[in-house]
Protein backbone atom coordinates (compact mmCIF):
# COMPACT_ATOMS: atom_id res chain seq x y z
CA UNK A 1 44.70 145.81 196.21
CA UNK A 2 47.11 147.48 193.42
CA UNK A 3 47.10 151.10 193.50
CA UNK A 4 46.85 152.39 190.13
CA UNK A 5 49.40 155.09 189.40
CA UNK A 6 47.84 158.54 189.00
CA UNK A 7 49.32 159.13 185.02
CA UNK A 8 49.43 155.63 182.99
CA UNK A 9 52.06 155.39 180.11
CA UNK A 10 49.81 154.54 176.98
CA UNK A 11 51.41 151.26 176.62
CA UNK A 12 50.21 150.19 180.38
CA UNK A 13 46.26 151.47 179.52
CA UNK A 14 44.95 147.86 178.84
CA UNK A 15 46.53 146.49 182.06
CA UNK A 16 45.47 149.14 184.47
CA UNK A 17 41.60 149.79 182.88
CA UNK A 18 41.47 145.88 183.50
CA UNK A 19 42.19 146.45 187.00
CA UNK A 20 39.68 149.02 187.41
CA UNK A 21 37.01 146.87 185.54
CA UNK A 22 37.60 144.32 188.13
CA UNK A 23 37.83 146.86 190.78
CA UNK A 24 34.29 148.38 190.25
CA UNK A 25 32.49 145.07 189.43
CA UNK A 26 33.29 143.80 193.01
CA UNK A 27 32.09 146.83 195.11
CA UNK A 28 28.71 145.22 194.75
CA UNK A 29 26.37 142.89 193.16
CA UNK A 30 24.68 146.56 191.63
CA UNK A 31 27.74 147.19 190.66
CA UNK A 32 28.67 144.13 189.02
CA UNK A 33 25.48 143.37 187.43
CA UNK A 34 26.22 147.16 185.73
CA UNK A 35 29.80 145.88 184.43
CA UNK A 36 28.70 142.37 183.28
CA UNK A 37 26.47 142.80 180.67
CA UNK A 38 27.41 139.57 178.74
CA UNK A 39 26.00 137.64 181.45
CA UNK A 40 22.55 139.48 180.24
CA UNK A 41 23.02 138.12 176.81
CA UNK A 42 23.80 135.24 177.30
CA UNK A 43 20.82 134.68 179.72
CA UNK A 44 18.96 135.81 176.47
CA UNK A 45 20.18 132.86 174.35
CA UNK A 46 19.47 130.62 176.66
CA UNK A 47 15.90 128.49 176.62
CA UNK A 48 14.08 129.99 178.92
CA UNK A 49 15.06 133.77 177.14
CA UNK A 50 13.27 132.15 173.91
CA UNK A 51 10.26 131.75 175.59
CA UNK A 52 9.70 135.68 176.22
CA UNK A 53 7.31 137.59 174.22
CA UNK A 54 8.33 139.28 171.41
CA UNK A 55 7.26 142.86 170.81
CA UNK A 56 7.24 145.17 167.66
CA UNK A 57 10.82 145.35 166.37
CA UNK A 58 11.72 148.81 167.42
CA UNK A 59 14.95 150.70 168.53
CA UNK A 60 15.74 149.70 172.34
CA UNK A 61 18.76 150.71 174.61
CA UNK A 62 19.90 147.13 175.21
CA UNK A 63 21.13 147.91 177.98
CA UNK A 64 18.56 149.80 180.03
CA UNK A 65 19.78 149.78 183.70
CA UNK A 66 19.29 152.49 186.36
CA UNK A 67 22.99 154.15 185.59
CA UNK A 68 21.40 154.88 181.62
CA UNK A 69 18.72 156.77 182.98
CA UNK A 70 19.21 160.32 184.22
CA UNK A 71 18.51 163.89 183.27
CA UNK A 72 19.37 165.00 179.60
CA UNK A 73 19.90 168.08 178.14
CA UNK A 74 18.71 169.18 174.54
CA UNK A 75 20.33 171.93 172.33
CA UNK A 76 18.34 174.47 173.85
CA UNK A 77 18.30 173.76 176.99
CA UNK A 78 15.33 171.58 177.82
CA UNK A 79 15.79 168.94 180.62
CA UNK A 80 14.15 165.97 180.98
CA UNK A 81 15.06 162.31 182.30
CA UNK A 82 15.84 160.20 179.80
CA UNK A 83 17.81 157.09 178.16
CA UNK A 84 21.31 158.58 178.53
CA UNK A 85 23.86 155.52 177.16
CA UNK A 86 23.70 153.90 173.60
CA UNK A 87 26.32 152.03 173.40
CA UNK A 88 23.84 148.90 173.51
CA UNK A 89 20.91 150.05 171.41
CA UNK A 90 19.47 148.05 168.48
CA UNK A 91 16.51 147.00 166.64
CA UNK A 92 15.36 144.33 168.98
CA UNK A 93 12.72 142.93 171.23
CA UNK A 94 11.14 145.99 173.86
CA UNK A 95 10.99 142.65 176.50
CA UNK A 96 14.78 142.90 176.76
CA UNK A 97 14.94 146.41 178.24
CA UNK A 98 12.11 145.99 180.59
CA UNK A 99 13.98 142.74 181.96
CA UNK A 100 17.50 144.76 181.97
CA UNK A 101 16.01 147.66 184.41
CA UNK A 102 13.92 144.95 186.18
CA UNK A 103 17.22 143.48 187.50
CA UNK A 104 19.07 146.95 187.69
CA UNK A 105 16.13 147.50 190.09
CA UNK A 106 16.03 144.20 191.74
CA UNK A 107 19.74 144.22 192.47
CA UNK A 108 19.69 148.15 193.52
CA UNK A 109 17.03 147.68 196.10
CA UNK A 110 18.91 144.17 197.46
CA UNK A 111 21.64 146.71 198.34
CA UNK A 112 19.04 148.95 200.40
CA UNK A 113 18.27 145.61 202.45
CA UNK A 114 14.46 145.63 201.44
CA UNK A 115 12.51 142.21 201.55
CA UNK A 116 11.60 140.24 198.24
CA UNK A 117 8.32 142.18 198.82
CA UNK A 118 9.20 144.90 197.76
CA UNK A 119 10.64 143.23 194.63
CA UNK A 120 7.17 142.14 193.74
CA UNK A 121 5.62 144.91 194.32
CA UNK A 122 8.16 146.74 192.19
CA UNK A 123 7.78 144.94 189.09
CA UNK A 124 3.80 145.14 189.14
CA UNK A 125 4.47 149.00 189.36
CA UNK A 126 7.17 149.00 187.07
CA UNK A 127 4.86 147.13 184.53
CA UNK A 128 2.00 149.29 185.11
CA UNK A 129 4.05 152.62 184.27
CA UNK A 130 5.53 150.67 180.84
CA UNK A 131 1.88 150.50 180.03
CA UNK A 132 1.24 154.26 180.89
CA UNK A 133 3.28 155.02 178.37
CA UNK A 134 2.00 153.25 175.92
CA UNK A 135 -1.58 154.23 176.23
CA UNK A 136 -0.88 157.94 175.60
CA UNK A 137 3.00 158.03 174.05
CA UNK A 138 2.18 161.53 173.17
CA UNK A 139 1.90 162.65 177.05
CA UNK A 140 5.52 162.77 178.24
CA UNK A 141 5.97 160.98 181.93
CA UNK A 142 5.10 164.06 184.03
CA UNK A 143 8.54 165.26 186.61
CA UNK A 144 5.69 165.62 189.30
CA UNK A 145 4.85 161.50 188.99
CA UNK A 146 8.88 161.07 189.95
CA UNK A 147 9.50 160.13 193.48
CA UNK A 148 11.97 162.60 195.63
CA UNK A 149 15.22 160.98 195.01
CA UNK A 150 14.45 161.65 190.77
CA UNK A 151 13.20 164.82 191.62
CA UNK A 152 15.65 166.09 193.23
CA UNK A 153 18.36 164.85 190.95
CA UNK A 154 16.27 166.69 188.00
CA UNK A 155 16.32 169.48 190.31
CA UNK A 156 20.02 169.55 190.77
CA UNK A 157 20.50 169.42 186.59
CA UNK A 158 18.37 172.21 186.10
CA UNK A 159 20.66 174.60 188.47
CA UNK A 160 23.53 173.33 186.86
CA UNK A 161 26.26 175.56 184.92
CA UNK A 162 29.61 175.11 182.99
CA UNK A 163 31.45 175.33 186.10
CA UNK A 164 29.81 172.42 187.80
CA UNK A 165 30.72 170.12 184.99
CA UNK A 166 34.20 171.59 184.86
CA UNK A 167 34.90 170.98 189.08
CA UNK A 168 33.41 167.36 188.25
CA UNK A 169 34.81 166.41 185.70
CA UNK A 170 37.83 167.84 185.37
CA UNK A 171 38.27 169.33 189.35
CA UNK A 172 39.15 172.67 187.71
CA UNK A 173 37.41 176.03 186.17
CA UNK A 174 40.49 176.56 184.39
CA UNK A 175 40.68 176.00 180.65
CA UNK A 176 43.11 172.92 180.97
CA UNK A 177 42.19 168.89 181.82
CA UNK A 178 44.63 167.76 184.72
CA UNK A 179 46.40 165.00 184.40
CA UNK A 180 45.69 162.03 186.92
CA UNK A 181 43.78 158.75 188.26
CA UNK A 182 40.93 159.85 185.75
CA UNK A 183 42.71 161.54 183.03
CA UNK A 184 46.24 160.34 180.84
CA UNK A 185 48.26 162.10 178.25
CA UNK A 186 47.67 161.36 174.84
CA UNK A 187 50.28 160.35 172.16
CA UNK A 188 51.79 162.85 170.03
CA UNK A 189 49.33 160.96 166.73
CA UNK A 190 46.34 160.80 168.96
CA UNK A 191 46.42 164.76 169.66
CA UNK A 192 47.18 164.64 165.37
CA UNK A 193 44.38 162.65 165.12
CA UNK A 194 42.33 164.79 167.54
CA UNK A 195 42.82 168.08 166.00
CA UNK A 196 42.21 166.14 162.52
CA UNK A 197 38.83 165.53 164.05
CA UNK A 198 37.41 169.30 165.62
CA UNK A 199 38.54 170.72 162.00
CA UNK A 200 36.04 168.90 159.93
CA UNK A 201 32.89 171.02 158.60
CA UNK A 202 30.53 168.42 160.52
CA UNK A 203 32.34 168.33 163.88
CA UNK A 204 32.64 172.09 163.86
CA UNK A 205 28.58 172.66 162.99
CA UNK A 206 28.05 170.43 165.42
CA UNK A 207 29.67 172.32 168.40
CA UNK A 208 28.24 175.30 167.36
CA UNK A 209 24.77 174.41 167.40
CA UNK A 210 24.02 174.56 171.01
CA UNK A 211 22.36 177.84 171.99
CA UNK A 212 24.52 180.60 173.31
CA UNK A 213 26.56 180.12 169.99
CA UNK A 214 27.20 181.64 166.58
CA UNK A 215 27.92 179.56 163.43
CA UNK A 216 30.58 181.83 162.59
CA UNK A 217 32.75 180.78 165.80
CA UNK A 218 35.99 178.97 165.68
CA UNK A 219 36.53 176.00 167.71
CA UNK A 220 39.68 175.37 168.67
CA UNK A 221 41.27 172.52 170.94
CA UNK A 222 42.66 173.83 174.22
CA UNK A 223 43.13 170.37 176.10
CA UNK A 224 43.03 166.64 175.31
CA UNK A 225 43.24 163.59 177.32
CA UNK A 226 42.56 159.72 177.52
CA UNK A 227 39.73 159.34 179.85
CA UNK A 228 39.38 156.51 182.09
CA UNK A 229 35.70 156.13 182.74
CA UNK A 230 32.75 154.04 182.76
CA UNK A 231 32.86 150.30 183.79
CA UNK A 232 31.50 148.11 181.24
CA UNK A 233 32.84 150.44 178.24
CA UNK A 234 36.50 150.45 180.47
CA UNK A 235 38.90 148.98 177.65
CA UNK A 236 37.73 151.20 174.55
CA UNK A 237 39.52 154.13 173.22
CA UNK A 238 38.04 157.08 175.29
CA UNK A 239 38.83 160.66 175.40
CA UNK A 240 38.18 163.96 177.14
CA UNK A 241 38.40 166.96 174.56
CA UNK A 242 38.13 170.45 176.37
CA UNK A 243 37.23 173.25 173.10
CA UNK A 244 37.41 176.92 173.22
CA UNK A 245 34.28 178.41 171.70
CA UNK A 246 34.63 181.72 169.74
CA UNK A 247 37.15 184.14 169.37
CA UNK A 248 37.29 185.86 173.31
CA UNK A 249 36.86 182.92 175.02
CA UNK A 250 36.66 184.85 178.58
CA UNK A 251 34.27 183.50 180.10
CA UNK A 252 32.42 179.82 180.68
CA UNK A 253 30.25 180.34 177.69
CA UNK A 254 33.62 180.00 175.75
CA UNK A 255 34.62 176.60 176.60
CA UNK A 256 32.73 172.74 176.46
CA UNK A 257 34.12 169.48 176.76
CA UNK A 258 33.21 166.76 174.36
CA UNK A 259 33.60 163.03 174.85
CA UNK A 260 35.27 160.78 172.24
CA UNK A 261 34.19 157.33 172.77
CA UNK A 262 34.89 154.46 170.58
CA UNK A 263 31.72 152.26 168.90
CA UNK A 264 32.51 148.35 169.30
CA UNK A 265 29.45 145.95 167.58
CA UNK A 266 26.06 145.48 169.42
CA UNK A 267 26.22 142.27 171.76
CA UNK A 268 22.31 142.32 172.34
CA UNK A 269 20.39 140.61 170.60
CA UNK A 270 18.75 142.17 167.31
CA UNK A 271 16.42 141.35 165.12
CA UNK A 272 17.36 138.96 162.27
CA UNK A 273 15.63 141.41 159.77
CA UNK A 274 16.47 144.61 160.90
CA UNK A 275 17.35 147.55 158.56
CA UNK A 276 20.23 148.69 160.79
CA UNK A 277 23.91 150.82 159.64
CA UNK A 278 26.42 148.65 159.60
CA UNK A 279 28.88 151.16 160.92
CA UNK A 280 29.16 150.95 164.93
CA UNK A 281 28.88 154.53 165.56
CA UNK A 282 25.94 155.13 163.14
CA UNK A 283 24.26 152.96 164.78
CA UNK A 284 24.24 154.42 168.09
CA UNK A 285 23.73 157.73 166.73
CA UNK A 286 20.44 156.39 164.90
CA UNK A 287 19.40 154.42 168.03
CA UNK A 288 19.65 157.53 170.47
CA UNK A 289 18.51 160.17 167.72
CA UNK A 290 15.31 157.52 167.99
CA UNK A 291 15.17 156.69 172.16
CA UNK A 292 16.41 159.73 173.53
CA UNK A 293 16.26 162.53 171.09
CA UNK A 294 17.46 165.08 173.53
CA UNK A 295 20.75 163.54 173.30
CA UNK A 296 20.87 161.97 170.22
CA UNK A 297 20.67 166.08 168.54
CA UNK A 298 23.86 166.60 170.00
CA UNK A 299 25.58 163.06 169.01
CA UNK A 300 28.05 162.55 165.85
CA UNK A 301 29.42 159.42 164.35
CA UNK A 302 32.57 159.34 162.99
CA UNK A 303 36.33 157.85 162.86
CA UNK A 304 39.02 157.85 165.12
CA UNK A 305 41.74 156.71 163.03
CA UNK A 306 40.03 154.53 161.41
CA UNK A 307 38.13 153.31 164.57
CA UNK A 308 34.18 153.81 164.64
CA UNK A 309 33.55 156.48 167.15
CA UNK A 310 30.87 158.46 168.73
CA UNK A 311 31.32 162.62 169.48
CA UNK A 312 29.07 163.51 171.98
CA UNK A 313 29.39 167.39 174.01
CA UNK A 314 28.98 166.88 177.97
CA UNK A 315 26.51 169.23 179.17
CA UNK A 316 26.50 170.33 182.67
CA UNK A 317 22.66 169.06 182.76
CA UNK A 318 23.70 165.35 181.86
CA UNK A 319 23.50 163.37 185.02
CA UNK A 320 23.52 159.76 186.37
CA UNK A 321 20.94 158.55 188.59
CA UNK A 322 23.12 157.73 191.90
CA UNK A 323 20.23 155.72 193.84
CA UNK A 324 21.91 152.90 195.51
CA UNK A 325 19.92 153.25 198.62
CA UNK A 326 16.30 152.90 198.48
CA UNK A 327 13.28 152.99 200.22
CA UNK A 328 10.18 150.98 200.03
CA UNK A 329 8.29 153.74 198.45
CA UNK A 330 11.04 155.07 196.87
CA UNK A 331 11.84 151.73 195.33
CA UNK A 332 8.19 151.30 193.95
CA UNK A 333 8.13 154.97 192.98
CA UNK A 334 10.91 154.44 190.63
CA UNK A 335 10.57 151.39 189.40
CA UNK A 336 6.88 152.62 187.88
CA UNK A 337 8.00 156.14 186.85
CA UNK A 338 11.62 155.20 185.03
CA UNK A 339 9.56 152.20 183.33
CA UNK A 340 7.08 154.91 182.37
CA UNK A 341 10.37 156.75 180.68
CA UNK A 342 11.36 153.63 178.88
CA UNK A 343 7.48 153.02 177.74
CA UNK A 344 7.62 156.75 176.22
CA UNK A 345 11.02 155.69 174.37
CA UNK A 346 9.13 152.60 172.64
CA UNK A 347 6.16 154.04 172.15
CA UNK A 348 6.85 157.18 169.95
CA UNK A 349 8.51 154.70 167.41
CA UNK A 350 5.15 152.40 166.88
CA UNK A 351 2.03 153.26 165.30
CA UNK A 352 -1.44 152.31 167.05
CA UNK A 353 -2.36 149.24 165.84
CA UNK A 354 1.47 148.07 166.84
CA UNK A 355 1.27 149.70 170.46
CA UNK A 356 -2.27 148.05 170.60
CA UNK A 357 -0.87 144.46 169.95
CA UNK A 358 2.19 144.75 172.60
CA UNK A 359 -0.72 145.81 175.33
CA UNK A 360 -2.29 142.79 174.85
CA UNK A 361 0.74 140.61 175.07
CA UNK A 362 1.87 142.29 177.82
CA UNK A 363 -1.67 141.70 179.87
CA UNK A 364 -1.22 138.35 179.14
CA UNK A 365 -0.15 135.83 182.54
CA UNK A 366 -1.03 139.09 184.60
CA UNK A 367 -1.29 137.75 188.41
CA UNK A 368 -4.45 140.21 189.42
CA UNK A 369 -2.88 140.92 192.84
CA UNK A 370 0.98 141.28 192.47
CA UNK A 371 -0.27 143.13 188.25
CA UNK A 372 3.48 141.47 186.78
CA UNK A 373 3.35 139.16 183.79
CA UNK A 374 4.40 136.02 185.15
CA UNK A 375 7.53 135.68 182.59
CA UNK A 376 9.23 139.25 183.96
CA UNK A 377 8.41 137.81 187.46
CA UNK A 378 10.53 134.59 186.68
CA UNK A 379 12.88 135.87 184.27
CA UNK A 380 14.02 138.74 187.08
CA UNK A 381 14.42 135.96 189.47
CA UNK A 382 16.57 133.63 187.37
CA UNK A 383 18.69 136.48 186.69
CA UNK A 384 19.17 137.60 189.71
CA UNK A 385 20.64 134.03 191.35
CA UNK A 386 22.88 134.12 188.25
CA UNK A 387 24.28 137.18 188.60
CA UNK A 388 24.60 136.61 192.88
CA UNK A 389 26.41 133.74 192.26
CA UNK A 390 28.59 135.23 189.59
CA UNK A 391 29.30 138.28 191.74
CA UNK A 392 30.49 136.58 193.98
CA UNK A 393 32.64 134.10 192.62
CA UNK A 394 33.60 137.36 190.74
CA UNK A 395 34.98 138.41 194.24
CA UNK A 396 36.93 135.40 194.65
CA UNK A 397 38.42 135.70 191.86
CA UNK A 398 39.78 138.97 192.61
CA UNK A 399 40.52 138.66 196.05
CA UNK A 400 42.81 135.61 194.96
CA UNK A 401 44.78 137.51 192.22
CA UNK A 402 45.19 140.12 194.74
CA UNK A 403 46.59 137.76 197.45
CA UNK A 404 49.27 136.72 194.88
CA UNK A 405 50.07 140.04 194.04
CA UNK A 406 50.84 140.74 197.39
């Protein structure tokens, strides 16, 4: 295995983020079907994809695995779990998203060793929650329906402060971002470019919203740095920005960190009619501003010279959903309350006669016993021998290229 250097020269980025793609996609078949969402749409052009019903048109996340769900801040405050990646959303067919965490599920729980059961089981749950939503979209899911491993996670977010973000994401309390595995200098244009950025009226109202803060601050730029992060989004320009807030800046209300990502163009599947912005980073904006408006609030699109880009401030509330090891109950708990989450998302952006319609699709080739439409059932099981297969071979692949490094 190559061991990446801890600072990378800009003009070795591509090289070594390709590595750690490769890396991460081979630690497991969770962790591969999280990297390789191609092989998701292109599974949705193929015949049997065509065959799935087709909901309302409405904003979805595209790419609605377990790692995009987790506990979001708002600007106040508020915490609940939520969509938490955009990067994916579009106008487009509800079915995709409940197939996408239907194999982030599927996969996750193969990695806990449970039997195909449970699978089954899972997916009638999961199903039932989506429809929970949709009955009452007014009624958010309620924390006390989570099961133990959510609820403790939401726990964790709500006891959260600035210097729990700053030890984990940048290993350090002190105003600065260290350079390392996770974090490169920038070029002496991107730090131009940078600066350009946190000066404009937008940006700066923008940072200043959050509570805590006066509009009258100044925002300055303390630290910058590339940012190597993610898995499937490893390639795109990416950058850690750490701002001083106001003019004392002595304590941790005086400091954030905001993350620079670049916007590339939607690879799932919209709808042919759909009234979306052309520009990358609008898009996402309008996409989480619609699923997860907790987030979306505190979201800007914008340029990075010249490259569509998303500004987004890290709060220390934002977190992933680490559940690679399940239990039965667990598993089934989950699967019915995150679906629930997802159902909410859809819901608030169709009117009754529309939410109506897609419960009566969706009761459609019910099996009475197992409660899962028979296309989720077969879709989730199609996917998951492809992506087993391509895992693996996945493996191979890399354990070849690392023999002949060697």
């Amino acid at each position: 295995m190559k061991t990446i250097t801890n600072i990378c020269p800009p003009e070795r980025r591509q090289v070594v983020l390709t590595e750690q793609r490769r890396l991460k996609m081979a630690v497991s078949a969770h962790a591969y079907v999280r990297g390789s969402t191609i092989k998701f749409y292109e599974w949705l052009g193929s015949s049997m994809a065509r065959s799935l019903p087709q909901g309302p048109p409405i904003w979805i996340c595209g790419d609605c695995h377990l790692g995009n769900l987790g506990p979001v801040a708002d600007a106040k405050g508020r915490v609940k779990i939520a969509i938490r990646d955009l990067d994916q959303t579009v106008i487009g067919n509800p079915a995709h998203d409940l197939i996408r965490l239907g194999l982030s599920l599927a996969t996750a729980i193969r990695g806990s060793d449970l039997p195909g059961v449970t699978t089954a089981l899972m997916l009638g749950q999961m199903i039932e929650g989506y429809e929970s939503a949709l009955a009452d979209p007014g009624k958010n899911p309620r924390k006390s329906a989570a099961p133990a491993s959510v609820q403790r996670v939401l726990k964790r977010a709500l006891k959260r402060r600035w210097r729990h973000l700053a030890e984990e994401r940048i290993e350090d309390v002190r105003p600065h971002i260290p350079m390392g595995k996770r974090f490169w200098p920038v070029t002496s244009a991107e730090r131009k470019e940078i600066q350009r950025i946190f000066k404009l009226p937008e940006v700066r109202d923008l940072i200043t919203s959050l509570k805590n803060r006066d509009k009258d601050d100044d925002v300055e730029v303390v630290d910058a740095a590339y940012w190597m992060k993610g898995c499937s989004s490893l390639g795109r320009l990416r950058f850690a920005v750490l701002l001083g807030i106001g003019k004392k800046k002595k304590n941790s209300e005086g400091f954030c960190l905001v993350d620079i990502k670049e916007a590339v163009p939607a690879a799932a599947p919209h709808s042919a009619k759909a009234p979306m912005p052309s520009d990358y980073a609008e898009r996402v904006v309008e996409g989480a501003r619609k699923l997860s408006p907790f987030l979306g609030q505190r979201m800007l699109a914008g340029r990075f010279s010249g490259t569509p880009a998303v500004l987004r401030e890290l709060l220390p509330q934002d977190l992933k959903l680490e559940m690679d090891q399940f239990t039965r109950e667990e598993a089934i708990g989950a699967a019915r309350f995150l679906a629930s989450v997802v159902g909410a998302a859809h819901a608030q952006q169709m009117d009754r006669p529309a939410r109506k319609k897609w419960q009566m699709v969706l009761k459609q080739n019910r099996n009475k016993r197992l409660d899962a439409p028979s296309w989720l059932w077969t879709s989730i099981v199609e996917l998951v021998a492809r992506h087993e297969s391509a895992y693996l071979e996945h493996c191979r692949q890399y354990a070849l290229n690392g023999a002949q490094r060697r």
